[in-house]
N, C-alpha and C. Protein backbone atom coordinates (compact mmCIF):
# COMPACT_ATOMS: atom_id res chain seq x y z
N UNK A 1 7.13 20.54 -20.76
CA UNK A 1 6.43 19.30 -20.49
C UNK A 1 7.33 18.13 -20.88
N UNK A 2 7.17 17.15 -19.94
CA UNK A 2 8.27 15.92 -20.30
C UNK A 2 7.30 14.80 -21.50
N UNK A 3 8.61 14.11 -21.73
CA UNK A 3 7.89 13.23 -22.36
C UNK A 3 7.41 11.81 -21.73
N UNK A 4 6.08 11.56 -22.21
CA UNK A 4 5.35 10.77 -21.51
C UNK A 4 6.66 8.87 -21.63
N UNK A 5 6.31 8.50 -20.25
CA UNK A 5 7.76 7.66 -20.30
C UNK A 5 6.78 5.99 -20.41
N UNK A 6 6.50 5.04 -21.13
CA UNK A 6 5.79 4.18 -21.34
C UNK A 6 6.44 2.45 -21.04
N UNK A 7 6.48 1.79 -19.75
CA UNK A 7 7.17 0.63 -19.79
C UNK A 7 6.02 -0.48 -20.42
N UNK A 8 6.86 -1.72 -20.96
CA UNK A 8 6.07 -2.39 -22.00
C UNK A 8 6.62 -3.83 -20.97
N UNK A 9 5.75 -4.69 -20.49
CA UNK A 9 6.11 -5.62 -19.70
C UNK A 9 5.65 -6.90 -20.53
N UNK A 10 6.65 -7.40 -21.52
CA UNK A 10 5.58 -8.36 -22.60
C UNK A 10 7.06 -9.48 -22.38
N UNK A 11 6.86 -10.36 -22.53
CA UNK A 11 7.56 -12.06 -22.47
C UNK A 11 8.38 -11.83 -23.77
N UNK A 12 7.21 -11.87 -24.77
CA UNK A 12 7.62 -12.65 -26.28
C UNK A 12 8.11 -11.31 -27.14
N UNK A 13 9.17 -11.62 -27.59
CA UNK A 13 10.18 -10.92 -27.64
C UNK A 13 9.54 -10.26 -29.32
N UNK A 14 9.00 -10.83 -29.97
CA UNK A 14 8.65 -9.84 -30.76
C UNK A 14 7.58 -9.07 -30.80
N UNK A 15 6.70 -9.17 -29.92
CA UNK A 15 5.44 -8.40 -29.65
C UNK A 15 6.46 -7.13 -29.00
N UNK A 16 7.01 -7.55 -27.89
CA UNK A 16 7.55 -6.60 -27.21
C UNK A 16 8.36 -5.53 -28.08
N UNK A 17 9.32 -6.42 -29.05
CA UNK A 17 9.97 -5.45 -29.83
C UNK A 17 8.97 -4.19 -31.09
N UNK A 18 8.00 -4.92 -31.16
CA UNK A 18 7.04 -4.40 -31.81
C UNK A 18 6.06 -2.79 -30.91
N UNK A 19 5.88 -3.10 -30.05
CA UNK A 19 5.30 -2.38 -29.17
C UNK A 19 6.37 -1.41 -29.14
N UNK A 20 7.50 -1.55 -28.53
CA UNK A 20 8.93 -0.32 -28.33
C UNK A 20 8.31 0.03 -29.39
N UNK A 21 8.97 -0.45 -30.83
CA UNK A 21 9.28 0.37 -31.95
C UNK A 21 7.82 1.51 -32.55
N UNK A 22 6.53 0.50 -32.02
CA UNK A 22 5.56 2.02 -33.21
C UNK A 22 5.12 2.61 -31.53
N UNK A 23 5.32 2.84 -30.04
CA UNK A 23 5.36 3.51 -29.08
C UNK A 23 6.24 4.65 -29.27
N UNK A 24 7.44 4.45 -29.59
CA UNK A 24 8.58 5.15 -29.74
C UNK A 24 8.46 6.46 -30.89
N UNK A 25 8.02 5.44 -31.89
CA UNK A 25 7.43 6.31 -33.09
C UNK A 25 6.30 7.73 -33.00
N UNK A 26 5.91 6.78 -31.74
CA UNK A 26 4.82 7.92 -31.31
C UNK A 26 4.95 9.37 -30.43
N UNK A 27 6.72 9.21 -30.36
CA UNK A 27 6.94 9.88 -29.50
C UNK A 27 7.00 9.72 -28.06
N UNK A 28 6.81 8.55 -27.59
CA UNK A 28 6.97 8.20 -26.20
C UNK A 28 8.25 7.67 -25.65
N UNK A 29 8.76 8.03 -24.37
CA UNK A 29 10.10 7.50 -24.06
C UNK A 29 9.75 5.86 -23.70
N UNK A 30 10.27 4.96 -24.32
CA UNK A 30 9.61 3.61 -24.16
C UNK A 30 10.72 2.50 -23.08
N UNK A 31 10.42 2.22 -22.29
CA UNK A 31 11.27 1.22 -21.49
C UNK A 31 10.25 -0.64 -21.75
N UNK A 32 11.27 -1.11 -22.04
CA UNK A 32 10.37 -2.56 -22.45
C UNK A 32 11.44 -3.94 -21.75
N UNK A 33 10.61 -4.75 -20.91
CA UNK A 33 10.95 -5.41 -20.16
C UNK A 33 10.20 -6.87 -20.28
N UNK A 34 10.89 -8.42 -20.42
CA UNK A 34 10.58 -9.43 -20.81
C UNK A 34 10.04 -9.96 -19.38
N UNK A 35 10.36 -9.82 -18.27
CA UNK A 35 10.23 -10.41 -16.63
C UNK A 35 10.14 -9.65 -15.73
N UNK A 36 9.51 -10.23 -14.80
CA UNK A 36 9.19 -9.02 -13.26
C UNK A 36 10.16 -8.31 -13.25
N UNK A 37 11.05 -8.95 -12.74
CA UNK A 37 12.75 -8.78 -12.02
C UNK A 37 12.77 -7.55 -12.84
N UNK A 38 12.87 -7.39 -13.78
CA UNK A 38 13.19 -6.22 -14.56
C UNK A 38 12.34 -5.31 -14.65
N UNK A 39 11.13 -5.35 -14.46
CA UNK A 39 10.03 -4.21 -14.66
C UNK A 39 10.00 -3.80 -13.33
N UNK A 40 10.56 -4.39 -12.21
CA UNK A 40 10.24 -3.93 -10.90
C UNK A 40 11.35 -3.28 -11.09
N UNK A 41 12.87 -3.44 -11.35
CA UNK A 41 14.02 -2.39 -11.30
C UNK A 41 13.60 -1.15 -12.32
N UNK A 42 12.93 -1.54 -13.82
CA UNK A 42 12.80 -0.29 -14.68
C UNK A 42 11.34 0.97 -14.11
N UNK A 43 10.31 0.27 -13.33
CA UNK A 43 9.61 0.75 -12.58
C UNK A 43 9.95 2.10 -11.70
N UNK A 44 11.28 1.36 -10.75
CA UNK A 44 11.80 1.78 -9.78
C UNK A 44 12.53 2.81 -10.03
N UNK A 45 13.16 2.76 -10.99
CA UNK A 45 14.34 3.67 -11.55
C UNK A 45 13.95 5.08 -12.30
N UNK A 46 12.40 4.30 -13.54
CA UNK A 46 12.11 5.16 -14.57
C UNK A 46 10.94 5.89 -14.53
N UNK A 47 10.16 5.54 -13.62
CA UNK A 47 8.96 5.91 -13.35
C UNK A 47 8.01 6.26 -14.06
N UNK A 48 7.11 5.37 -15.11
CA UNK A 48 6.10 5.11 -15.69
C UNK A 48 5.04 6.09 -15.33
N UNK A 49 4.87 6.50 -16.42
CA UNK A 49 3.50 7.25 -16.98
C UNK A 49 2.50 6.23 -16.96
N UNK A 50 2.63 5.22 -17.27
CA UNK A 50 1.66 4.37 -18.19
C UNK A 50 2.15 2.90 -18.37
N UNK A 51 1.66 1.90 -17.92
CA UNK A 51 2.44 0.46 -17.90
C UNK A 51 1.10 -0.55 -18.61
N UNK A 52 1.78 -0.58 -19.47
CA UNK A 52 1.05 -1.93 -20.40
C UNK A 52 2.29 -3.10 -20.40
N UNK A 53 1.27 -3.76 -19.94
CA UNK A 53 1.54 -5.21 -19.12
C UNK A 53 0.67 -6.34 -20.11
N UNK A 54 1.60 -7.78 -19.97
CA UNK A 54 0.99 -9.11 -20.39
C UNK A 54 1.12 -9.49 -19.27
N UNK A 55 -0.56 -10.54 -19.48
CA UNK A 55 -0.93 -11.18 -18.32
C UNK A 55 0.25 -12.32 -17.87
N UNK A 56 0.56 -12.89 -18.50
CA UNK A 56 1.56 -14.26 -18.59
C UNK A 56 2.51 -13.81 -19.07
N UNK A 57 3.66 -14.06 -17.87
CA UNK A 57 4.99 -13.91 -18.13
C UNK A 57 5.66 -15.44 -18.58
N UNK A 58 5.81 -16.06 -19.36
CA UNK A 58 6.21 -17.41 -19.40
C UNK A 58 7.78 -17.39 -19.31
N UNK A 59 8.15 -16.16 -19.75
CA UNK A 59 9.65 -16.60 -19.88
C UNK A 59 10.38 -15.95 -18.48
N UNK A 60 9.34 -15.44 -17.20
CA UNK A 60 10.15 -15.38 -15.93
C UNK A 60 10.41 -16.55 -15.06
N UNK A 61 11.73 -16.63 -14.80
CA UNK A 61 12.07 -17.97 -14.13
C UNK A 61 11.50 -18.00 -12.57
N UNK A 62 11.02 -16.73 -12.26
CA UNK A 62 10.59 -16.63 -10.97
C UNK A 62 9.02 -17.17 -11.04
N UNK A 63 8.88 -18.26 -10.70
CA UNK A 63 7.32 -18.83 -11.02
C UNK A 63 5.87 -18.20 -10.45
N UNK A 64 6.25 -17.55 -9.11
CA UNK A 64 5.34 -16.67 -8.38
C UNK A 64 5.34 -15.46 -9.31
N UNK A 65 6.09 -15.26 -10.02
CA UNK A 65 5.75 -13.79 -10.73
C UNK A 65 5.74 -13.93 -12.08
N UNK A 66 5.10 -15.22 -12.48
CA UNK A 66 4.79 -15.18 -13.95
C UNK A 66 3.27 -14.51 -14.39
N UNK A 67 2.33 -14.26 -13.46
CA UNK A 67 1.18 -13.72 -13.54
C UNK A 67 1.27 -12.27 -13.20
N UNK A 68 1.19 -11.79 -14.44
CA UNK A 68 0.57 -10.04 -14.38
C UNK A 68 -0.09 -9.00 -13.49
N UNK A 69 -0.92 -10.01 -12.51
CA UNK A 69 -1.50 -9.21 -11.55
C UNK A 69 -0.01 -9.50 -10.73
N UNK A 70 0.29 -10.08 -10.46
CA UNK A 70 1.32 -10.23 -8.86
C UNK A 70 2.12 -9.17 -9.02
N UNK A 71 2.67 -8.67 -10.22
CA UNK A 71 3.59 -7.73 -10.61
C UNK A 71 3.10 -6.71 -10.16
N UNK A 72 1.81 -6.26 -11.10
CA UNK A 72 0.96 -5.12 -10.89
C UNK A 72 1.21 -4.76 -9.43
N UNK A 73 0.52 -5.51 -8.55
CA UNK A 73 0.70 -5.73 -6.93
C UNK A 73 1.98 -4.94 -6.76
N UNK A 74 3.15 -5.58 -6.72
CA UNK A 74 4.40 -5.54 -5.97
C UNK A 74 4.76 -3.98 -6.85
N UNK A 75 4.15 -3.56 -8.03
CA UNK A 75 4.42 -2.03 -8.32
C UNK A 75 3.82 -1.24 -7.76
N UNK A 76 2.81 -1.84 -7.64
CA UNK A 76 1.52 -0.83 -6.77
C UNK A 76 2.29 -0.53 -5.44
N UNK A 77 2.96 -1.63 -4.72
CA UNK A 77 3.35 -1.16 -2.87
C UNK A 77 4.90 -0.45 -2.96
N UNK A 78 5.42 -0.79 -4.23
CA UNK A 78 6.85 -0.43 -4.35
C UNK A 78 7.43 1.16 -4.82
N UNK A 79 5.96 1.55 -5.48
CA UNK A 79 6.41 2.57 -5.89
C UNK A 79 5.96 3.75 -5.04
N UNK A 80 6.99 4.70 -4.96
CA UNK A 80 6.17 5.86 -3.81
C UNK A 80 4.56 6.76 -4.46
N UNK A 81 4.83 6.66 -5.80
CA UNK A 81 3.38 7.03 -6.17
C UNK A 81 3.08 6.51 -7.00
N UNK A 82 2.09 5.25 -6.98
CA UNK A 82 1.82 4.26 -7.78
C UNK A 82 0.65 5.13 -8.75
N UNK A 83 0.57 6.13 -8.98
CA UNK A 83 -0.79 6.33 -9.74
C UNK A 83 -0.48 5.91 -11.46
N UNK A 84 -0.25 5.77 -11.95
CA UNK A 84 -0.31 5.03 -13.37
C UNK A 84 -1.25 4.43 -14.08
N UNK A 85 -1.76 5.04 -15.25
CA UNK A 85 -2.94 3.70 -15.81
C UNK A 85 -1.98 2.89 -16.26
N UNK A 86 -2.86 1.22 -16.11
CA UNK A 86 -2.34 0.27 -16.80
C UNK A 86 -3.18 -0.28 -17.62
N UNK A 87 -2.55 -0.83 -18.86
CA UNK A 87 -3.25 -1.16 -19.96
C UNK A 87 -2.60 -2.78 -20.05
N UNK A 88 -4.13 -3.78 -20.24
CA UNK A 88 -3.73 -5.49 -20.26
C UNK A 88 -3.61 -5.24 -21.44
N UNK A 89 -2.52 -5.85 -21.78
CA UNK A 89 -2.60 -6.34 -23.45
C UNK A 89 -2.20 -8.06 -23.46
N UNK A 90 -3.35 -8.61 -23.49
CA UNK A 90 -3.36 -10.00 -23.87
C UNK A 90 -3.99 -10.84 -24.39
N UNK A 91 -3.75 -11.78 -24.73
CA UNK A 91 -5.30 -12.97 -25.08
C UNK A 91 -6.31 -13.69 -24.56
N UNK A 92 -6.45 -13.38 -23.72
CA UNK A 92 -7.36 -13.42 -22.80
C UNK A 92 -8.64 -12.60 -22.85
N UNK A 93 -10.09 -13.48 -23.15
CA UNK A 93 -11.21 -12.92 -23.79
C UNK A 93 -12.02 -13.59 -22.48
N UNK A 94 -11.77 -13.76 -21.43
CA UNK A 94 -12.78 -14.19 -20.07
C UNK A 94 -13.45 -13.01 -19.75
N UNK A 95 -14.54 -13.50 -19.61
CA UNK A 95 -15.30 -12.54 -18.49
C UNK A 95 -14.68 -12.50 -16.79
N UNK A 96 -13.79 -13.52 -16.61
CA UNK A 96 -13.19 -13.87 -15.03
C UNK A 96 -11.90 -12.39 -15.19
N UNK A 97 -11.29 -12.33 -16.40
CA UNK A 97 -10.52 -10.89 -16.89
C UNK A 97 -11.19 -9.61 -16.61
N UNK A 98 -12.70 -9.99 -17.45
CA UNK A 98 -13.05 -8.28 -17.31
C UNK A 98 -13.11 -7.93 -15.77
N UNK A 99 -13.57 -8.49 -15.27
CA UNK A 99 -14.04 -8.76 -13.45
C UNK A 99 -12.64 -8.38 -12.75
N UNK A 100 -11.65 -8.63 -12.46
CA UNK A 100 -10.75 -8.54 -12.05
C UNK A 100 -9.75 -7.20 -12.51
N UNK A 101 -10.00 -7.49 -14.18
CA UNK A 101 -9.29 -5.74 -14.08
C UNK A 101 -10.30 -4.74 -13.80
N UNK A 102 -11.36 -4.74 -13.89
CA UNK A 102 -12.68 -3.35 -13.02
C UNK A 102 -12.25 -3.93 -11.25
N UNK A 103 -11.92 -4.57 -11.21
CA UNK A 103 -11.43 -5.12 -9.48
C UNK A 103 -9.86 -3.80 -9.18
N UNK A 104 -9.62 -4.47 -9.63
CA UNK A 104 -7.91 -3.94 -9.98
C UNK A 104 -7.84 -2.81 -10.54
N UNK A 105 -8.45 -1.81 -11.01
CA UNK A 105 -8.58 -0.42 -11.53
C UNK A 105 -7.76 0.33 -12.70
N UNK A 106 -7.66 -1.52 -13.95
CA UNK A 106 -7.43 -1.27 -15.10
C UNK A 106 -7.93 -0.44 -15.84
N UNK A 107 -6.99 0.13 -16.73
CA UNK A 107 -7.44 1.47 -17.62
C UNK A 107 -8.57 0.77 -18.63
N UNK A 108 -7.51 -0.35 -19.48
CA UNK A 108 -8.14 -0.58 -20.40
C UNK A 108 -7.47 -1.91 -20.41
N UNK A 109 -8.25 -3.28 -21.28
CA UNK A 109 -7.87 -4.32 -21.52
C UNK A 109 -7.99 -4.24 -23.20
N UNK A 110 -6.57 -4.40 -23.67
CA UNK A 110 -6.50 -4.13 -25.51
C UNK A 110 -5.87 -5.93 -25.75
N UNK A 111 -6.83 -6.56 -26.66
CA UNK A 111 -6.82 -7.96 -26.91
C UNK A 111 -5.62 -8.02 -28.03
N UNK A 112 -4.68 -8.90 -27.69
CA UNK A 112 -3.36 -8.99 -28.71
C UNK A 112 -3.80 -9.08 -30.27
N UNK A 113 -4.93 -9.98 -30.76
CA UNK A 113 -5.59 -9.79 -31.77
C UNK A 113 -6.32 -8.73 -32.32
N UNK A 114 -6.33 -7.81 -31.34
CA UNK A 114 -6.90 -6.25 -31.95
C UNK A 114 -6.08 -6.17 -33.24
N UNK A 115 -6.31 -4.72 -33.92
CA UNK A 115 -5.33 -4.27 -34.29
C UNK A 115 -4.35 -3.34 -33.64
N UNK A 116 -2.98 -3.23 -34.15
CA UNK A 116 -2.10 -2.83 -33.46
C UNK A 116 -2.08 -1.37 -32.89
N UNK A 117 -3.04 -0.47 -34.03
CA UNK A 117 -3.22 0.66 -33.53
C UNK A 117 -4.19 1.00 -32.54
N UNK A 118 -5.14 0.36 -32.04
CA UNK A 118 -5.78 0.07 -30.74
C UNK A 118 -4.86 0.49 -30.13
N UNK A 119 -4.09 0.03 -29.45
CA UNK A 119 -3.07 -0.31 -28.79
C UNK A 119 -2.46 1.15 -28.69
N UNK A 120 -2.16 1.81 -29.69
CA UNK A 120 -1.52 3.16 -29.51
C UNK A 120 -2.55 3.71 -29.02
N UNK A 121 -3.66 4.15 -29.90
CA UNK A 121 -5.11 4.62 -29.28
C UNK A 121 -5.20 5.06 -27.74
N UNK A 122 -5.14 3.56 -27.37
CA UNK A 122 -5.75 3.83 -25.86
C UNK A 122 -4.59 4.13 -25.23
N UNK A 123 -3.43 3.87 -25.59
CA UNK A 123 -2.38 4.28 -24.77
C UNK A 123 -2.37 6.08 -24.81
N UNK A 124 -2.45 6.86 -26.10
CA UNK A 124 -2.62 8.06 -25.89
C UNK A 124 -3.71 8.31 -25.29
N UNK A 125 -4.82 8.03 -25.06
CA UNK A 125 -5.98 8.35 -24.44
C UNK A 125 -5.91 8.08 -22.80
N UNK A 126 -5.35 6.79 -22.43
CA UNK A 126 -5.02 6.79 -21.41
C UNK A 126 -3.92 7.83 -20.44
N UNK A 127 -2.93 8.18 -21.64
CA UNK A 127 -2.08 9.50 -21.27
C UNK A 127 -2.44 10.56 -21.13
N UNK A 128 -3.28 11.02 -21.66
CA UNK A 128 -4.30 11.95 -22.04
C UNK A 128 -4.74 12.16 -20.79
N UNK A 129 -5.88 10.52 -20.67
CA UNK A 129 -6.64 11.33 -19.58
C UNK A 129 -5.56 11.46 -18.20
N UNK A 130 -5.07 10.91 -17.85
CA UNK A 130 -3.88 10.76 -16.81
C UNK A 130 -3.52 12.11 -16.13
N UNK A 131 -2.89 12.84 -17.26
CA UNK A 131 -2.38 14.13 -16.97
C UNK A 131 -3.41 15.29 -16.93
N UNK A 132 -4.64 15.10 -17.80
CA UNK A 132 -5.56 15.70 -16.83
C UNK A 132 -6.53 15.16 -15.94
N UNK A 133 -5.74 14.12 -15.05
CA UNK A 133 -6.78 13.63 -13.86
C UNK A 133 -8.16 13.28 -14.26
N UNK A 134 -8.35 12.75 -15.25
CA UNK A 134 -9.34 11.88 -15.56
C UNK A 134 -9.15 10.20 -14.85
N UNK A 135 -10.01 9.90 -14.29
CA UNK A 135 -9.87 8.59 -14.12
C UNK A 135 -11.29 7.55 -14.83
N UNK A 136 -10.33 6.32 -14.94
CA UNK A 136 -11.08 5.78 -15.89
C UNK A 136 -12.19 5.08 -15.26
């Protein structure tokens, strides 16, 4: 059995570095990416188990692809088998959020203010169910 391969699509460079490091810990092969441009090549290349994504990319210079869903999108048509849960991890507490990721066929939305082990939680659970064809 391989190891589950986890891309981390986060802006701010220490959340992101944070996420690699206790993902990694967990045993997951971790690919972590600050901008589209790059999650669409590490996407392409590495092929994600599991993509936890921030909604707001602020630090992509590409302005059409600073929003999280557009990405989502362009992985969804780009990849030959897009099946992947994705997990929001952001600050964003709207009900216009919950609506859109049950739209969009988010795994789970984990609030940056959680605690951090949330965050592992649902990511193993989401792996979990994945590989045995559970859908969420």
């Amino acid at each position: 059995m391989s190891i589950p391969r986890v891309l981390v699509v986060e802006d701010e460079r220490v959340t992101r570095s944070l996420l690699g490091r206790e993902l990694k810990a967990q045993g997951y092969d971790v690919v972590t990416c600050a901008i589209a441009s790059e999650a669409i090549q590490a996407a392409h290349e590495q092929k994600p188990d599991l993509l936890i994504l921030d909604l707001t990319l602020n630090a992509d210079p590409l302005e059409a692809m600073r929003e999280g869903f557009m990405l989502l999108g362009w992985l969804r048509r780009m990849l030959p088998d897009p099946i992947f849960p994705v997990i929001i991890n952001t600050g964003d507490h709207s009900p216009e959020l919950e609506a859109r990721a049950k739209a969009e066929n988010i795994y789970a939305i984990v609030r940056k203010d959680d605690e951090p082990r949330k965050l592992l939680e649902v990511a193993a659970q989401a792996l979990a169910d994945s590989a045995s064809g559970v859908e969420n």
